[in-house]
PDB file of N, CA and C in Angstrom:
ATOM      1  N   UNK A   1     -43.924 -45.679 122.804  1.00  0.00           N
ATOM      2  CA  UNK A   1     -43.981 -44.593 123.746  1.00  0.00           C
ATOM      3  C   UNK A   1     -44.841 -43.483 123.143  1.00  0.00           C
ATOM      4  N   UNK A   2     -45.673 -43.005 123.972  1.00  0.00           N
ATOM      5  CA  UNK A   2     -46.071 -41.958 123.508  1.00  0.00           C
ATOM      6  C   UNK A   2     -45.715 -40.458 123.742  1.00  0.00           C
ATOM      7  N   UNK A   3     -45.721 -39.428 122.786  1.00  0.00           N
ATOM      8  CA  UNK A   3     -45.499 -38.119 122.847  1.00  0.00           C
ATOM      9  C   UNK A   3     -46.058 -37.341 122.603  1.00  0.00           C
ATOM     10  N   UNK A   4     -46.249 -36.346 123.053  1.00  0.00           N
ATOM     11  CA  UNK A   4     -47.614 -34.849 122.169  1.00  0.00           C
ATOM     12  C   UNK A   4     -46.400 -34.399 121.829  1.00  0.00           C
ATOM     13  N   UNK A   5     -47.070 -33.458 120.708  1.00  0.00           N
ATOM     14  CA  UNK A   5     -46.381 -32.682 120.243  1.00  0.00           C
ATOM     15  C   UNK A   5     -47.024 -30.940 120.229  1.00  0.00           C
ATOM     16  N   UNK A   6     -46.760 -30.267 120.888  1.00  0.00           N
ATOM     17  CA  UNK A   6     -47.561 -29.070 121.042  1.00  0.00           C
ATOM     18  C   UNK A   6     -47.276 -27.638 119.964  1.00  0.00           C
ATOM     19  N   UNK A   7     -48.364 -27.392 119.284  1.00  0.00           N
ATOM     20  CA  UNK A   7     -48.284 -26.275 118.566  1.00  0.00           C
ATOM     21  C   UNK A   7     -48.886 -25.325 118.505  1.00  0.00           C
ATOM     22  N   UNK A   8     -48.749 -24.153 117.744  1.00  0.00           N
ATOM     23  CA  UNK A   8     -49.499 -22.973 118.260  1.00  0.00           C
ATOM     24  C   UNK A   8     -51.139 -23.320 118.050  1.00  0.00           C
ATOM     25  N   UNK A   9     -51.237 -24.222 117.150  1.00  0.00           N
ATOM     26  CA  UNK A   9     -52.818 -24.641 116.544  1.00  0.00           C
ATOM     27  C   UNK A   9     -53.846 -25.698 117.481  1.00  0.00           C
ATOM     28  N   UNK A  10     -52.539 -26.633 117.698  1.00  0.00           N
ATOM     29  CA  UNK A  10     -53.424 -27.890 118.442  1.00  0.00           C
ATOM     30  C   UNK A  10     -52.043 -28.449 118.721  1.00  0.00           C
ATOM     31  N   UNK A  11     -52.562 -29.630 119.537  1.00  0.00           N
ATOM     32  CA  UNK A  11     -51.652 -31.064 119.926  1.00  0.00           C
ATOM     33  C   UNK A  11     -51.334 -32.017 119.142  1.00  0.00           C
ATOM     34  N   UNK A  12     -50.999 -32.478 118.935  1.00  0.00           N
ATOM     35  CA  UNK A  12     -50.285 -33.395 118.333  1.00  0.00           C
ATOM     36  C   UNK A  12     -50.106 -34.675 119.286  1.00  0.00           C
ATOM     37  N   UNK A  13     -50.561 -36.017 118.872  1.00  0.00           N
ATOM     38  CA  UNK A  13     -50.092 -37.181 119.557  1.00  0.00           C
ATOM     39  C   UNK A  13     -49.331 -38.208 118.352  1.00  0.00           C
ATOM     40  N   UNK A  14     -48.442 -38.262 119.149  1.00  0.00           N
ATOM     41  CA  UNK A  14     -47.726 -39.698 118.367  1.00  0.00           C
ATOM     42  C   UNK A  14     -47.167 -40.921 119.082  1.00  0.00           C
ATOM     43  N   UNK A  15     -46.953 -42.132 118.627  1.00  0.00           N
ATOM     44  CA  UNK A  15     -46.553 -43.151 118.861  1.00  0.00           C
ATOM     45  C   UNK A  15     -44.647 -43.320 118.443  1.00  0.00           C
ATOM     46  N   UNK A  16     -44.002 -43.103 119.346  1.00  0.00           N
ATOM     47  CA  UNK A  16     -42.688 -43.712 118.627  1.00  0.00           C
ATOM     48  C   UNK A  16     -42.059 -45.046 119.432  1.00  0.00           C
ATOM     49  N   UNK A  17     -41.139 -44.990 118.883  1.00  0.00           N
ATOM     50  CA  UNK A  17     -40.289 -45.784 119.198  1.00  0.00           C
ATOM     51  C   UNK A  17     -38.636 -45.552 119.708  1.00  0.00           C
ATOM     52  N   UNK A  18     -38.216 -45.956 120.472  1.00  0.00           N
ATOM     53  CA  UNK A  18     -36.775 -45.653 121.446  1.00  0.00           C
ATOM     54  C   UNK A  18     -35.936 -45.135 120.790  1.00  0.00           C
ATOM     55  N   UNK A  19     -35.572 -46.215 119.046  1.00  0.00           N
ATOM     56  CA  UNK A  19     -34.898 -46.327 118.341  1.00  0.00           C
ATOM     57  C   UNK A  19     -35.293 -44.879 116.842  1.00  0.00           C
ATOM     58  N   UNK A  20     -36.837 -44.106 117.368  1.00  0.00           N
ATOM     59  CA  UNK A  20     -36.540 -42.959 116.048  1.00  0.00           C
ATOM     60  C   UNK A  20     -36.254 -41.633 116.886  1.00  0.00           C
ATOM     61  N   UNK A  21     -35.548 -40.912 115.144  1.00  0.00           N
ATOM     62  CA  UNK A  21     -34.729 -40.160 115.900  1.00  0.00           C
ATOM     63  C   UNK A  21     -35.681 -38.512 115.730  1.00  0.00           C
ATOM     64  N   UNK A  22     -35.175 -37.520 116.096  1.00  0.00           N
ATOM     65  CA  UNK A  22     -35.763 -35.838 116.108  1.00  0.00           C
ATOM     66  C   UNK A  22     -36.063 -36.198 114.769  1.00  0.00           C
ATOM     67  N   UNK A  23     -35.116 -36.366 113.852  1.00  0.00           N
ATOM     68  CA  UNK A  23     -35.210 -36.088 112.267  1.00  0.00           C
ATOM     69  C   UNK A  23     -36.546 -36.603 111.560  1.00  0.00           C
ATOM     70  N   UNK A  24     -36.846 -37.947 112.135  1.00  0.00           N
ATOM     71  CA  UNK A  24     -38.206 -38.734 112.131  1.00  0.00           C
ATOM     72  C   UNK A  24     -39.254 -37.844 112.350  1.00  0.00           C
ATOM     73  N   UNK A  25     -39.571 -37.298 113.474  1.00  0.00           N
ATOM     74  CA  UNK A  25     -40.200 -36.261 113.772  1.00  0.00           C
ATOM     75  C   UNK A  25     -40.423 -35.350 112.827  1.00  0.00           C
ATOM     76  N   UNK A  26     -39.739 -34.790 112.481  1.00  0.00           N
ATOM     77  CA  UNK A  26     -39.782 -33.353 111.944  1.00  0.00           C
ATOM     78  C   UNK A  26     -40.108 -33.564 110.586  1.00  0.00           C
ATOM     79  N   UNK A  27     -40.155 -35.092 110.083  1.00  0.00           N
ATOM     80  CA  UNK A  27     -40.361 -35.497 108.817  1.00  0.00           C
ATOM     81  C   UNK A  27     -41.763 -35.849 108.801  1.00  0.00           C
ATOM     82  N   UNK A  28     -42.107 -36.267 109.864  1.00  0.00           N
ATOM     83  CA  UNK A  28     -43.791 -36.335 110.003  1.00  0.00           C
ATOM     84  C   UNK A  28     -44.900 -35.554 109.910  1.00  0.00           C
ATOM     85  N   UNK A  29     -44.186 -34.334 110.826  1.00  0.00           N
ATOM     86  CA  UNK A  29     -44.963 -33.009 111.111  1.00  0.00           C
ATOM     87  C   UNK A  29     -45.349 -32.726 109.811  1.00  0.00           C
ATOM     88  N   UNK A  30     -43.735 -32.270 108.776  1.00  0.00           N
ATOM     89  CA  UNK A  30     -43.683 -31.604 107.705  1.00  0.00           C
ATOM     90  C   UNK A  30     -44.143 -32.487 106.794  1.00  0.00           C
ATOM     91  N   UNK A  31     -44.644 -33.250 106.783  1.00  0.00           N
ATOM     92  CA  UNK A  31     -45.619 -34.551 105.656  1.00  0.00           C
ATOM     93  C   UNK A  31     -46.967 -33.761 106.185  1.00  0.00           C
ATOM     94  N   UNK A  32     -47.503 -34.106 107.394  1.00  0.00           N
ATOM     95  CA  UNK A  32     -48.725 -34.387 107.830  1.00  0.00           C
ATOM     96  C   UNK A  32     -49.459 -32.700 107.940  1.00  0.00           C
ATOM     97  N   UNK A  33     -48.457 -31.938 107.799  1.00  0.00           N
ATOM     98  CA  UNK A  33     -49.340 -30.477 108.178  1.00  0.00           C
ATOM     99  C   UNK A  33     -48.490 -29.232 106.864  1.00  0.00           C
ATOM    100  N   UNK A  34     -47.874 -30.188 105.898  1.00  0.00           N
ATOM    101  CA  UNK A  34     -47.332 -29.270 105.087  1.00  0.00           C
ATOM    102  C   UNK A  34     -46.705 -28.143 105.330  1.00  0.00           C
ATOM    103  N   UNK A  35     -46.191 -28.207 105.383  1.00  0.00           N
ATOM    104  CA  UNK A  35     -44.918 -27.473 106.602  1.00  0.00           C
ATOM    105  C   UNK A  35     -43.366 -27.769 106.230  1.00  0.00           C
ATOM    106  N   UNK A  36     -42.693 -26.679 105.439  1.00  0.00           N
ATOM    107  CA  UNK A  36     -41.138 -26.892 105.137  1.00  0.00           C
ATOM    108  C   UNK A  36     -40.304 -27.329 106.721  1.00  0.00           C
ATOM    109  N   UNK A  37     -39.626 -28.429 106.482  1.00  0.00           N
ATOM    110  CA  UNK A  37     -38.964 -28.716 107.480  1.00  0.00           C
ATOM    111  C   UNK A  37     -37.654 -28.064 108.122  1.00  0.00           C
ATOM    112  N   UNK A  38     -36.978 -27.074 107.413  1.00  0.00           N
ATOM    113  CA  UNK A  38     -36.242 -26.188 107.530  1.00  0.00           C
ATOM    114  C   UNK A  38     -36.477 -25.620 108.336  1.00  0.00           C
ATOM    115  N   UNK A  39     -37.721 -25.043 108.419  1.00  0.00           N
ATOM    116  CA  UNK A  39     -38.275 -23.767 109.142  1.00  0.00           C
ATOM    117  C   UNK A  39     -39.110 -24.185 110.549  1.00  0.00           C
ATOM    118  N   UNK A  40     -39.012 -25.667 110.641  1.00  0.00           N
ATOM    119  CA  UNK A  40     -39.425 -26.204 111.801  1.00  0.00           C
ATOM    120  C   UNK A  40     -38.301 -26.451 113.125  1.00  0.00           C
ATOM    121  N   UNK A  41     -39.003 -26.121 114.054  1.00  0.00           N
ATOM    122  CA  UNK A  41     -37.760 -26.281 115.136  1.00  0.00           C
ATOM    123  C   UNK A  41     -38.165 -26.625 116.877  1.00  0.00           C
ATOM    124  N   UNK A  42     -38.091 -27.999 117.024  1.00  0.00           N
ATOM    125  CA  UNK A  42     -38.191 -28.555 117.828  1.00  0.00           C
ATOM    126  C   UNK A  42     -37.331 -29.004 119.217  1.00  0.00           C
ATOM    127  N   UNK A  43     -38.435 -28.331 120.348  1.00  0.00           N
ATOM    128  CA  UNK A  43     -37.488 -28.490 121.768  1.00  0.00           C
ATOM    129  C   UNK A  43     -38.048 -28.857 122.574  1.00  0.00           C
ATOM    130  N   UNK A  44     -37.984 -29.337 124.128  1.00  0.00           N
ATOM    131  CA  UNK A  44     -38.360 -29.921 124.976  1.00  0.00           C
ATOM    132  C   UNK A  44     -37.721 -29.521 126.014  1.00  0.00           C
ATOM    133  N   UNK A  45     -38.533 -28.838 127.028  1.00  0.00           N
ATOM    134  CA  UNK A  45     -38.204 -28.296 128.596  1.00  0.00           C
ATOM    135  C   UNK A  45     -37.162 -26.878 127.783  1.00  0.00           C
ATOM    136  N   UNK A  46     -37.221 -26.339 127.056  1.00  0.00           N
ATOM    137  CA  UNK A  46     -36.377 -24.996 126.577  1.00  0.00           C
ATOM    138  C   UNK A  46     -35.346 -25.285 125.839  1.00  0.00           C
ATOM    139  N   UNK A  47     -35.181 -26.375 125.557  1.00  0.00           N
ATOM    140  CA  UNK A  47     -33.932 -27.050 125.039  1.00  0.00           C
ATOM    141  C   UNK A  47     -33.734 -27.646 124.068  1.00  0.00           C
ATOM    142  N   UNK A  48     -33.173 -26.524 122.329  1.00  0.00           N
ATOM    143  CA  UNK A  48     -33.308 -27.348 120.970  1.00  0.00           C
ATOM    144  C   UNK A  48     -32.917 -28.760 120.750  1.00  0.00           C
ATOM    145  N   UNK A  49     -33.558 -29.036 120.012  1.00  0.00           N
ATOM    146  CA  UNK A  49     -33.541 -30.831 119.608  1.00  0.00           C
ATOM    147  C   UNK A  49     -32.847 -31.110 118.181  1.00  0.00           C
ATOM    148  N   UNK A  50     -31.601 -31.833 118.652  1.00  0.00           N
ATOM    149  CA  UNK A  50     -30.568 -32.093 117.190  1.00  0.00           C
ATOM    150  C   UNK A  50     -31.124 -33.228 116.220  1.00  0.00           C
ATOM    151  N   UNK A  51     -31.269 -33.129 115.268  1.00  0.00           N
ATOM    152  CA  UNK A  51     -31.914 -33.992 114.145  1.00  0.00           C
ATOM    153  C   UNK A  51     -31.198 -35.494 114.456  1.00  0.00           C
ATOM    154  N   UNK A  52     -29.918 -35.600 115.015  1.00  0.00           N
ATOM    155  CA  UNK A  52     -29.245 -37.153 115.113  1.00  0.00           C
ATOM    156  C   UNK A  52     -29.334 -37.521 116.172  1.00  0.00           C
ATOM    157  N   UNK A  53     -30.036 -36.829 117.450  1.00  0.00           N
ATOM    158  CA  UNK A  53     -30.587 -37.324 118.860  1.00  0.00           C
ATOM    159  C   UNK A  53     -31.670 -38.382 118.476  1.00  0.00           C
ATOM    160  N   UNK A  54     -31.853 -39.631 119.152  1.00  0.00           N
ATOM    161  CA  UNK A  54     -33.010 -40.508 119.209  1.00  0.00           C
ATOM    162  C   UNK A  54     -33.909 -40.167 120.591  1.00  0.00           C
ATOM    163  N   UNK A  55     -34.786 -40.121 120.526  1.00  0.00           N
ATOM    164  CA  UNK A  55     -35.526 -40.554 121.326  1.00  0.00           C
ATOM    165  C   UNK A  55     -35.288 -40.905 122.713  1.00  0.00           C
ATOM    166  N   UNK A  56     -34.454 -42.030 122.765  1.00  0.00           N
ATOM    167  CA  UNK A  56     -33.390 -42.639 124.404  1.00  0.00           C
ATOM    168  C   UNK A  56     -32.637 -41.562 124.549  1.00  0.00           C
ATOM    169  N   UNK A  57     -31.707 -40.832 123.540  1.00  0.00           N
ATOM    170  CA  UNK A  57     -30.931 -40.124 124.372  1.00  0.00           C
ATOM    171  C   UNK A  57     -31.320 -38.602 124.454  1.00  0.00           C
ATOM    172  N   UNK A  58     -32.578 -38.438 123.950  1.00  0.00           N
ATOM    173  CA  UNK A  58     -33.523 -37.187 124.925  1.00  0.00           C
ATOM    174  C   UNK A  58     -33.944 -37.383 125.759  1.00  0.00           C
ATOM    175  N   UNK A  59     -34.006 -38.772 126.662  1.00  0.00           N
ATOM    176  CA  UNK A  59     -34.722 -39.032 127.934  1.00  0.00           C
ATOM    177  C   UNK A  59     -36.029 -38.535 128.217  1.00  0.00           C
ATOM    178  N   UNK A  60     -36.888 -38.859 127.007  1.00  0.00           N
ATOM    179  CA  UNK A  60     -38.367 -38.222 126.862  1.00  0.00           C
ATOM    180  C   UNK A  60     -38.758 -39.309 127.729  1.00  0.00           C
ATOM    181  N   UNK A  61     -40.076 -39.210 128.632  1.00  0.00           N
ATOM    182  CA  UNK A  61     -40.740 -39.852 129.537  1.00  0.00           C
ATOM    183  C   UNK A  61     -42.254 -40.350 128.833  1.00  0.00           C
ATOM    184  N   UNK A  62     -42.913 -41.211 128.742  1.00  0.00           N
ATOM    185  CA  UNK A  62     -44.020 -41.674 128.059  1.00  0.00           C
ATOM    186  C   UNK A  62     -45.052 -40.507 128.269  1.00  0.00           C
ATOM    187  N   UNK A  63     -45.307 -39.996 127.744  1.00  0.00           N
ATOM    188  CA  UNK A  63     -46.299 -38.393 127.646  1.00  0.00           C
ATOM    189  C   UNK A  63     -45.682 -37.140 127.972  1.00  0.00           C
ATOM    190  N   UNK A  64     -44.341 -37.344 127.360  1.00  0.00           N
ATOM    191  CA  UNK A  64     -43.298 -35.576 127.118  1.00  0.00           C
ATOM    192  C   UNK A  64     -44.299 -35.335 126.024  1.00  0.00           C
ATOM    193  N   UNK A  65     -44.184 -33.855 126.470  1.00  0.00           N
ATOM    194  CA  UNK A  65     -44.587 -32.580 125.474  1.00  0.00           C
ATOM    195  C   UNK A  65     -43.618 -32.134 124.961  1.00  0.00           C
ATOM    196  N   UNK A  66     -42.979 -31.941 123.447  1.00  0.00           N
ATOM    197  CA  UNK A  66     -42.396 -31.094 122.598  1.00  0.00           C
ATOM    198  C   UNK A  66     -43.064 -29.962 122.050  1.00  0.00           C
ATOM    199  N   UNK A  67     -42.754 -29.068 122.010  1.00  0.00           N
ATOM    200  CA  UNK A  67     -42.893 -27.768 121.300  1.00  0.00           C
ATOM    201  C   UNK A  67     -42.596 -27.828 120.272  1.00  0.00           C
ATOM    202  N   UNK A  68     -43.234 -27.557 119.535  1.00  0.00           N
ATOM    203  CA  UNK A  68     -43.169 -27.169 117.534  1.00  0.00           C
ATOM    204  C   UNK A  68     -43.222 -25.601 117.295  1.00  0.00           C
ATOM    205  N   UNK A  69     -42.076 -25.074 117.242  1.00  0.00           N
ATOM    206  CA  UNK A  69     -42.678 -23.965 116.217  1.00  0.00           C
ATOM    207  C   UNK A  69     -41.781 -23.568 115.253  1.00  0.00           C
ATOM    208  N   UNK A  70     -42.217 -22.240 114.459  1.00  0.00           N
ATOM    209  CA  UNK A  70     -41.502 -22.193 113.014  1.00  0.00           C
ATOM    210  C   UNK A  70     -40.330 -20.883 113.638  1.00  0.00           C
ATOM    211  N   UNK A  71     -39.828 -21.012 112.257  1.00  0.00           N
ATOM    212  CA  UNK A  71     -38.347 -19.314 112.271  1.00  0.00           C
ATOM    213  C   UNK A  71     -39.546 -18.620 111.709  1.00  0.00           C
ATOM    214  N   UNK A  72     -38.998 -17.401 112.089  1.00  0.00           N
ATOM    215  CA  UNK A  72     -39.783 -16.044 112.048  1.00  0.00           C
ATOM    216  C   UNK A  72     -38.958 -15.436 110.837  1.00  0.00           C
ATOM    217  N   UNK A  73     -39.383 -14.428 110.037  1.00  0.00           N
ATOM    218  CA  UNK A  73     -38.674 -14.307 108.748  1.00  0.00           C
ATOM    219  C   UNK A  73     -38.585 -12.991 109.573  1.00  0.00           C
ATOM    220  N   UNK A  74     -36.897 -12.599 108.712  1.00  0.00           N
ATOM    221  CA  UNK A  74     -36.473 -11.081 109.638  1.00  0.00           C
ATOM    222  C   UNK A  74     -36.217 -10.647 108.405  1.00  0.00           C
ATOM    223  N   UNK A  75     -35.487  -9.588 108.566  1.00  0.00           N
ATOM    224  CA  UNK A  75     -35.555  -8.067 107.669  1.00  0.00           C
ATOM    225  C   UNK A  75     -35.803  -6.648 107.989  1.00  0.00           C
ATOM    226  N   UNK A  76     -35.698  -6.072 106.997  1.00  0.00           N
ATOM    227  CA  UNK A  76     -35.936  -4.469 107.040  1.00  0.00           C
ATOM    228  C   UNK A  76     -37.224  -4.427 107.474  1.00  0.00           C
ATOM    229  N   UNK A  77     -37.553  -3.182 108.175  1.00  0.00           N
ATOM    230  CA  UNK A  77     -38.721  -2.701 108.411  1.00  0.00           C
ATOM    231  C   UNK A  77     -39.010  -1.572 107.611  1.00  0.00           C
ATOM    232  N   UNK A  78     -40.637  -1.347 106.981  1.00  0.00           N
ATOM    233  CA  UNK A  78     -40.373  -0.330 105.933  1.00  0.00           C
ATOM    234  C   UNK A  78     -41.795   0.139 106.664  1.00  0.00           C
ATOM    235  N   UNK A  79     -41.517   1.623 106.421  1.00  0.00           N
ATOM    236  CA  UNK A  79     -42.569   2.330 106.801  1.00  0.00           C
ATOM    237  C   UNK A  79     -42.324   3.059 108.209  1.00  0.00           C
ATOM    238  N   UNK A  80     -43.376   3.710 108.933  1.00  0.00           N
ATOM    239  CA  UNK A  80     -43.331   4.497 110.529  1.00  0.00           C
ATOM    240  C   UNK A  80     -42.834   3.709 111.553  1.00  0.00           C
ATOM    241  N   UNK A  81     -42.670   2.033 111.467  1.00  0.00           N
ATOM    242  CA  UNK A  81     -42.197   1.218 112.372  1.00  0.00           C
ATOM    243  C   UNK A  81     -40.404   1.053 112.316  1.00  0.00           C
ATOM    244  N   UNK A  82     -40.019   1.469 111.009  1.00  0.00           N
ATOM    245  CA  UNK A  82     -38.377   1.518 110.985  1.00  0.00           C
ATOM    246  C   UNK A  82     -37.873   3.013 111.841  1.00  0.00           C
ATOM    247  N   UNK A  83     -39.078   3.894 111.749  1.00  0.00           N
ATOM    248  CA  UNK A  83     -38.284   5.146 113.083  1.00  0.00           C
ATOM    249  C   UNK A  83     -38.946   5.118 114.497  1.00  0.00           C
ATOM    250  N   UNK A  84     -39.551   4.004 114.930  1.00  0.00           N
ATOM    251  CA  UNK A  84     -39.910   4.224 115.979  1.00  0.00           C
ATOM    252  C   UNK A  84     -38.784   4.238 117.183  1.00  0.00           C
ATOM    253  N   UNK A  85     -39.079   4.790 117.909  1.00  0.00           N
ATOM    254  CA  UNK A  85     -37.963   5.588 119.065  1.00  0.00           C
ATOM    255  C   UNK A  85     -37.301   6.382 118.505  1.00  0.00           C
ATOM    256  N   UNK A  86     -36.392   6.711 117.315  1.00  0.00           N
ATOM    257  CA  UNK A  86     -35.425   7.070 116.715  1.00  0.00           C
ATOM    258  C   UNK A  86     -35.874   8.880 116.828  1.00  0.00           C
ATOM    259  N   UNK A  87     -35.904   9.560 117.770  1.00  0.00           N
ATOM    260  CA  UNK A  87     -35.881  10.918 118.150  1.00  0.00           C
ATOM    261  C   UNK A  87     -35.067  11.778 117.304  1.00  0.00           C
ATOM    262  N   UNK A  88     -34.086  11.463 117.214  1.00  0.00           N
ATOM    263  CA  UNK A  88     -32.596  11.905 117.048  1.00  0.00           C
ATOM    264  C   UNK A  88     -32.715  12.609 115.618  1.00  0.00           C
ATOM    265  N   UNK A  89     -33.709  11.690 114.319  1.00  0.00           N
ATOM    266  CA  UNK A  89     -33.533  12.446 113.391  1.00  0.00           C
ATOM    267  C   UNK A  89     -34.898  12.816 113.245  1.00  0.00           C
ATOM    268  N   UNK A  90     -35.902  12.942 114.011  1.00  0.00           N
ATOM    269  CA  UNK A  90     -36.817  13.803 113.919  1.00  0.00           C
ATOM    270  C   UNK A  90     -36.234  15.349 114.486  1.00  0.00           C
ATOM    271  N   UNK A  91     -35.497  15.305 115.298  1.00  0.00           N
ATOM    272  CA  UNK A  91     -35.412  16.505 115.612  1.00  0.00           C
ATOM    273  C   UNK A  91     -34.415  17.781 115.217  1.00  0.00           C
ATOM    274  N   UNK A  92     -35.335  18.530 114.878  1.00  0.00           N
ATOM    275  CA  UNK A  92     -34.254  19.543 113.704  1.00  0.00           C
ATOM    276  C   UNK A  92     -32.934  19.961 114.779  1.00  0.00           C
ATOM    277  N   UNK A  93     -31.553  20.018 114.105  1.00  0.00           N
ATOM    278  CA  UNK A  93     -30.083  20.636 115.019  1.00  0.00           C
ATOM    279  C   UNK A  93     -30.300  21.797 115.356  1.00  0.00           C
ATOM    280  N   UNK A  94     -30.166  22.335 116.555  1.00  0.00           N
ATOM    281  CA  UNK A  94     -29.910  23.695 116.608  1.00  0.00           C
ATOM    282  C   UNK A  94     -28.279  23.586 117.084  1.00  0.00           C
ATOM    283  N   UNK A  95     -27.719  24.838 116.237  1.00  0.00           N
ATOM    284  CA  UNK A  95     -26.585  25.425 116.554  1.00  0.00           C
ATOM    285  C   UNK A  95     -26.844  25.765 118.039  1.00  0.00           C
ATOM    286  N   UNK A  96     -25.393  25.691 118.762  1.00  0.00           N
ATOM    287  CA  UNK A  96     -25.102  25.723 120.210  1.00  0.00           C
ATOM    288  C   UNK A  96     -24.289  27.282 119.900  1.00  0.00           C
ATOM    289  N   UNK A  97     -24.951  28.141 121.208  1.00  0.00           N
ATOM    290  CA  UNK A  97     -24.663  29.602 121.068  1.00  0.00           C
ATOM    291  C   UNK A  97     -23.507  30.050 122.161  1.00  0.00           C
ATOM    292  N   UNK A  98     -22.597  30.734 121.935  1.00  0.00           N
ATOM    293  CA  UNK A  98     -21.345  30.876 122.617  1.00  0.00           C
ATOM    294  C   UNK A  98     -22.118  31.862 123.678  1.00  0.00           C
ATOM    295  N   UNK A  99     -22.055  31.675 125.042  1.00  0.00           N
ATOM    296  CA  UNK A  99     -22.562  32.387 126.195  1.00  0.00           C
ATOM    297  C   UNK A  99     -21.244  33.092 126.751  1.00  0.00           C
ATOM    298  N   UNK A 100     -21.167  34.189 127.105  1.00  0.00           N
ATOM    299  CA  UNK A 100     -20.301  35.296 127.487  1.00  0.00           C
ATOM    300  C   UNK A 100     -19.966  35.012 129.000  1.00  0.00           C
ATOM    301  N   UNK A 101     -18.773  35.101 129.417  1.00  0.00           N
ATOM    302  CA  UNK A 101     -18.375  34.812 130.400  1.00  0.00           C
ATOM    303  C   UNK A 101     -18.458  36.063 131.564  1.00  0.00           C
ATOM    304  N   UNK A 102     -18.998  35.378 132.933  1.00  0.00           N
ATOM    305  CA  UNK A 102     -19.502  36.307 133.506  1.00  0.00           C
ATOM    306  C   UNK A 102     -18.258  37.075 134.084  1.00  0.00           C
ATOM    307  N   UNK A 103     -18.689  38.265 134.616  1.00  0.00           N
ATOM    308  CA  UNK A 103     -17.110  39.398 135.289  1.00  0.00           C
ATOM    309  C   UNK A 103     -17.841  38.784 136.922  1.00  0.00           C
ATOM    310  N   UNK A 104     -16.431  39.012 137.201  1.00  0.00           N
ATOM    311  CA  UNK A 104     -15.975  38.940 138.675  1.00  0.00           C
ATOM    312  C   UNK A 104     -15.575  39.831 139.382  1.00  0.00           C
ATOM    313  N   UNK A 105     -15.550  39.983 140.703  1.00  0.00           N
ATOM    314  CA  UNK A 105     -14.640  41.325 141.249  1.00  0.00           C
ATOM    315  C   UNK A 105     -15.071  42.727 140.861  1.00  0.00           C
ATOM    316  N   UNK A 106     -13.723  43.053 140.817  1.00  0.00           N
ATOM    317  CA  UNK A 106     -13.468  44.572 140.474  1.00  0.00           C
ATOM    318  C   UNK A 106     -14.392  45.229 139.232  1.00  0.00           C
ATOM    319  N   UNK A 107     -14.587  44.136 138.133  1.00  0.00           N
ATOM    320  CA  UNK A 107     -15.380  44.428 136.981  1.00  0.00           C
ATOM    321  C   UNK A 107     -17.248  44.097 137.152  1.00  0.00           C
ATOM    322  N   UNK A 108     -17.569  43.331 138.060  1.00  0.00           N
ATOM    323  CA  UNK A 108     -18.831  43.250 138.291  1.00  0.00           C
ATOM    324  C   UNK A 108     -19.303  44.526 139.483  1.00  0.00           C
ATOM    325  N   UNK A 109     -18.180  44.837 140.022  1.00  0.00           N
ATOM    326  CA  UNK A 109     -18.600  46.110 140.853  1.00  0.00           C
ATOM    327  C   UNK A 109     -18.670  47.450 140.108  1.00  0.00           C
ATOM    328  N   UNK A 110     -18.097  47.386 139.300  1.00  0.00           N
ATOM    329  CA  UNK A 110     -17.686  48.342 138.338  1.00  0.00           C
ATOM    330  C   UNK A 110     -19.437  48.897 137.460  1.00  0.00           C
ATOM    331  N   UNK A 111     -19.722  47.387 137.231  1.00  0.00           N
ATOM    332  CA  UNK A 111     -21.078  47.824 136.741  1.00  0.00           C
ATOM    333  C   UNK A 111     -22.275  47.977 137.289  1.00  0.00           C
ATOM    334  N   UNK A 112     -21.955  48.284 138.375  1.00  0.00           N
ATOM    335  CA  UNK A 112     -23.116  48.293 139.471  1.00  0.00           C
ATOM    336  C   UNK A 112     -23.758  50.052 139.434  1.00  0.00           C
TER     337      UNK A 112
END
């Protein structure tokens, strides 16, 4: 059967068989394009692919496309991109000022 395999670089074609499994795959890629297999992660129609699935029971069709791509390394952000949006401590506190309560009545006529 045949399969592409689609990546951010190029296509990929391969030949398998019913009986190999994701894990096969991902052992090929990471031979053939040097590529830690850890960090590889393979799906089809939006949907991750378990290393002990074969082939038959992904119900791939003779010219399915898989998607190849890698984990993204996360972490701290260092520099002007760790305060972006962050308003809050750019902006110096101002003290909140007690406002005098206005007169009513008899006492606002008073000061007229």
């Amino acid at each position: 059967m045949q399969v592409f395999i689609r990546s951010d670089a190029e296509l990929i074609q391969l030949e398998l068989e019913k009986d190999d499994t994701i894990q096969d795959i991902r052992e090929y890629i990471a031979e053939e394009y040097d590529i830690d297999m850890n960090e590889l992660i393979l799906s089809y129609n939006g949907i991750l692919l378990n290393n002990e699935q074969t082939i038959e029971q992904c119900s791939f069709a003779s010219g399915s496309t898989l998607d190849a791509t890698m984990k993204l390394f996360g972490g701290k952000v260092h520099g002007s991109l760790a305060r972006a949006g962050k308003v809050k401590g750019q902006t110096p506190k101002v003290a909140k000022q007690e406002k005098r309560k206005k007169k009513t009545g008899r006492a606002k006529r008073r000061l007229q």
